[in-house]
C-alpha atoms as a PDB file:
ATOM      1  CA  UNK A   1     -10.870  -3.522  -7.810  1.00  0.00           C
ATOM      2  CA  UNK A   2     -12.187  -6.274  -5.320  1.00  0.00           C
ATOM      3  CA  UNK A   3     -14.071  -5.332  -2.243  1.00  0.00           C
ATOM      4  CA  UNK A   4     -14.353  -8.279   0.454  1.00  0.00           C
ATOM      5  CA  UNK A   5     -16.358  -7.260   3.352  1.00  0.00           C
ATOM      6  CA  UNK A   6     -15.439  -3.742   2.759  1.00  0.00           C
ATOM      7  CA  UNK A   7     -11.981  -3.596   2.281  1.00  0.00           C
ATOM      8  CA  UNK A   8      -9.656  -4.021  -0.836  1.00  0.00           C
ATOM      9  CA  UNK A   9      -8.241  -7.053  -1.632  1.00  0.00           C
ATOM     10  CA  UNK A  10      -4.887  -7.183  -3.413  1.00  0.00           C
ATOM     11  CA  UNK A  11      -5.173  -8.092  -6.560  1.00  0.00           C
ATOM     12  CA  UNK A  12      -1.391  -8.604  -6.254  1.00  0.00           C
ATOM     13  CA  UNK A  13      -1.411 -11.761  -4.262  1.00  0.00           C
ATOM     14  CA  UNK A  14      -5.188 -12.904  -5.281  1.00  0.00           C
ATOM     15  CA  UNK A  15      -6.883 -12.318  -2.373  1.00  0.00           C
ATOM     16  CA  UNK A  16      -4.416 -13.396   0.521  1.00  0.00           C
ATOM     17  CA  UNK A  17      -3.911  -9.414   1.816  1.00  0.00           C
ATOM     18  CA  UNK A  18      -5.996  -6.467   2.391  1.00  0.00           C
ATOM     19  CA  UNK A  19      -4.750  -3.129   1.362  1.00  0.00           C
ATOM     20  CA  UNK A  20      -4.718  -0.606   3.738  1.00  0.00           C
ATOM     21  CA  UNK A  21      -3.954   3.074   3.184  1.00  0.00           C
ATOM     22  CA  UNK A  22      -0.550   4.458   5.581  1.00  0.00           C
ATOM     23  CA  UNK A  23       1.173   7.866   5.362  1.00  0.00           C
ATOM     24  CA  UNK A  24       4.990   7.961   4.696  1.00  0.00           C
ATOM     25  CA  UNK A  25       5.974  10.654   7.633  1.00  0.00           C
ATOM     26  CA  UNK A  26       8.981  11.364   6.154  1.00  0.00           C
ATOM     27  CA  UNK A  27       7.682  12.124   2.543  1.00  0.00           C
ATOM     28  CA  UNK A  28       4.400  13.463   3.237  1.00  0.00           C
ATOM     29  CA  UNK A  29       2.841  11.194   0.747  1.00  0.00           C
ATOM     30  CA  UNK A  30       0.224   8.800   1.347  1.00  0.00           C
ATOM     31  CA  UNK A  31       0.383   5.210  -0.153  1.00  0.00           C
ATOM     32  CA  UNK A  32      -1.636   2.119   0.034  1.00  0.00           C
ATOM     33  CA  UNK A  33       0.398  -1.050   1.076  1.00  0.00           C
ATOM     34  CA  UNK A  34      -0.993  -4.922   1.028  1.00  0.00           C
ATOM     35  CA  UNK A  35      -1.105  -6.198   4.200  1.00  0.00           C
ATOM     36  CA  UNK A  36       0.737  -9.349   3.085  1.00  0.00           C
ATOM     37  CA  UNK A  37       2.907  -8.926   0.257  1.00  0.00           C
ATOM     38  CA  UNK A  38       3.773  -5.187   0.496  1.00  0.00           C
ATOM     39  CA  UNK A  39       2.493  -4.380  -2.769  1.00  0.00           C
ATOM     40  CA  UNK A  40       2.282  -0.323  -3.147  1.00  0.00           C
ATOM     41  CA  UNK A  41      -0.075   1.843  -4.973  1.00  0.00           C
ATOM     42  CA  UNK A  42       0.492   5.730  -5.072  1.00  0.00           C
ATOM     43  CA  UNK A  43      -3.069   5.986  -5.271  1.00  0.00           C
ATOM     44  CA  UNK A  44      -6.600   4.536  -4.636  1.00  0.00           C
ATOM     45  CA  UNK A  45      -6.627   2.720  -8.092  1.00  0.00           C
ATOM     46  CA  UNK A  46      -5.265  -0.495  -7.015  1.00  0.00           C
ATOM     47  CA  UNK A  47      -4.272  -1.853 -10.288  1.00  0.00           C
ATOM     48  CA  UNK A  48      -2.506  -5.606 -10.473  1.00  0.00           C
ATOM     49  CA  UNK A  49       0.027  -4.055 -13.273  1.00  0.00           C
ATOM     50  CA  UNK A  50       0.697  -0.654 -11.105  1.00  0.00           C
ATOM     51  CA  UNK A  51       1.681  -1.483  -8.138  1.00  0.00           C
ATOM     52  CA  UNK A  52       5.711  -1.336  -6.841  1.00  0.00           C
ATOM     53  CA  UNK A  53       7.057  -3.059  -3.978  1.00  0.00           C
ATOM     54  CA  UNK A  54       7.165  -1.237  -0.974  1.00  0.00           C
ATOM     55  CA  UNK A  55      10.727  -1.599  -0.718  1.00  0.00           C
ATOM     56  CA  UNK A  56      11.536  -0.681  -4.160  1.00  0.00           C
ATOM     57  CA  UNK A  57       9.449   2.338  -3.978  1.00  0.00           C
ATOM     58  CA  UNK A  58      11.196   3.659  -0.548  1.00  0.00           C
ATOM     59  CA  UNK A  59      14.981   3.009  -2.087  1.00  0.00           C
ATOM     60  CA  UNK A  60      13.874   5.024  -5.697  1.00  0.00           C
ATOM     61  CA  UNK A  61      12.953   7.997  -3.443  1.00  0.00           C
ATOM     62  CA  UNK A  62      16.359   7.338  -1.348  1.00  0.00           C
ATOM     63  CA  UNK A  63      15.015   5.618   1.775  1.00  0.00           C
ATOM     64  CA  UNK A  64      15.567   2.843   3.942  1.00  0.00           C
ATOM     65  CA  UNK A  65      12.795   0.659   4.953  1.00  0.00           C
ATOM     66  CA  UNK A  66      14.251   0.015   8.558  1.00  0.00           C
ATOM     67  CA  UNK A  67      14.190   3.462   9.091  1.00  0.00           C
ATOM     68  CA  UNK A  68      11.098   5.169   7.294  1.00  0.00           C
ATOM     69  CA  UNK A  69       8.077   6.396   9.869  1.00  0.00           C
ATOM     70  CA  UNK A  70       4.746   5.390   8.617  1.00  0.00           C
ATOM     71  CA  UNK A  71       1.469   6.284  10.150  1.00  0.00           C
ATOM     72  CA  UNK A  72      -1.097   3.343   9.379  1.00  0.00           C
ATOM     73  CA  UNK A  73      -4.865   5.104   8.217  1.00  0.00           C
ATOM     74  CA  UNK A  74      -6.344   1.829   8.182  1.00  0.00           C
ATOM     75  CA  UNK A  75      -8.453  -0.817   5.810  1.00  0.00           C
ATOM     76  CA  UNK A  76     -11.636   1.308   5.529  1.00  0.00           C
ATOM     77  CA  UNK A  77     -10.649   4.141   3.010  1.00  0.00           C
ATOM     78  CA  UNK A  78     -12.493   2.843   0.061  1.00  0.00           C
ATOM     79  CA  UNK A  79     -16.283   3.290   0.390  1.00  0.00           C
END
């Protein structure tokens, strides 16, 4: 995992997002979500060959991304 000035860098899209950690309201679930290319992690190992697109990850648990709430937690969740 990459740190740039304190916050995770995507390994996904080589350094052009952050990651920052959100909470799905309407699974309960918290997720971690690149800032650019909407890469998703289920958990704070943000692994290049782990990650699912946000999108794809909403529609397997039978949501739309139009309509899901999310409640942003910010960049600074990795110490």
């Amino acid at each position: 995992m990459h740190i740039f000035n304190g916050n995770v860098v995507c390994p996904r899209c080589d350094g052009n997002g952050l990651v920052y950690k959100s909470r799905v309201v309407d699974l309960d679930l918290i997720i971690y979500i690149c800032d650019e290319c909407e890469a998703s992690w289920q958990n704070e190992e943000i692994i290049l060959n782990e990650f699912q697109d946000l999108s794809a990850f909403l529609q397997d648990k039978g949501l739309v991304y139009e309509d899901v709430r999310f409640v942003d937690l910010g960049y600074d969740w990795k110490k």
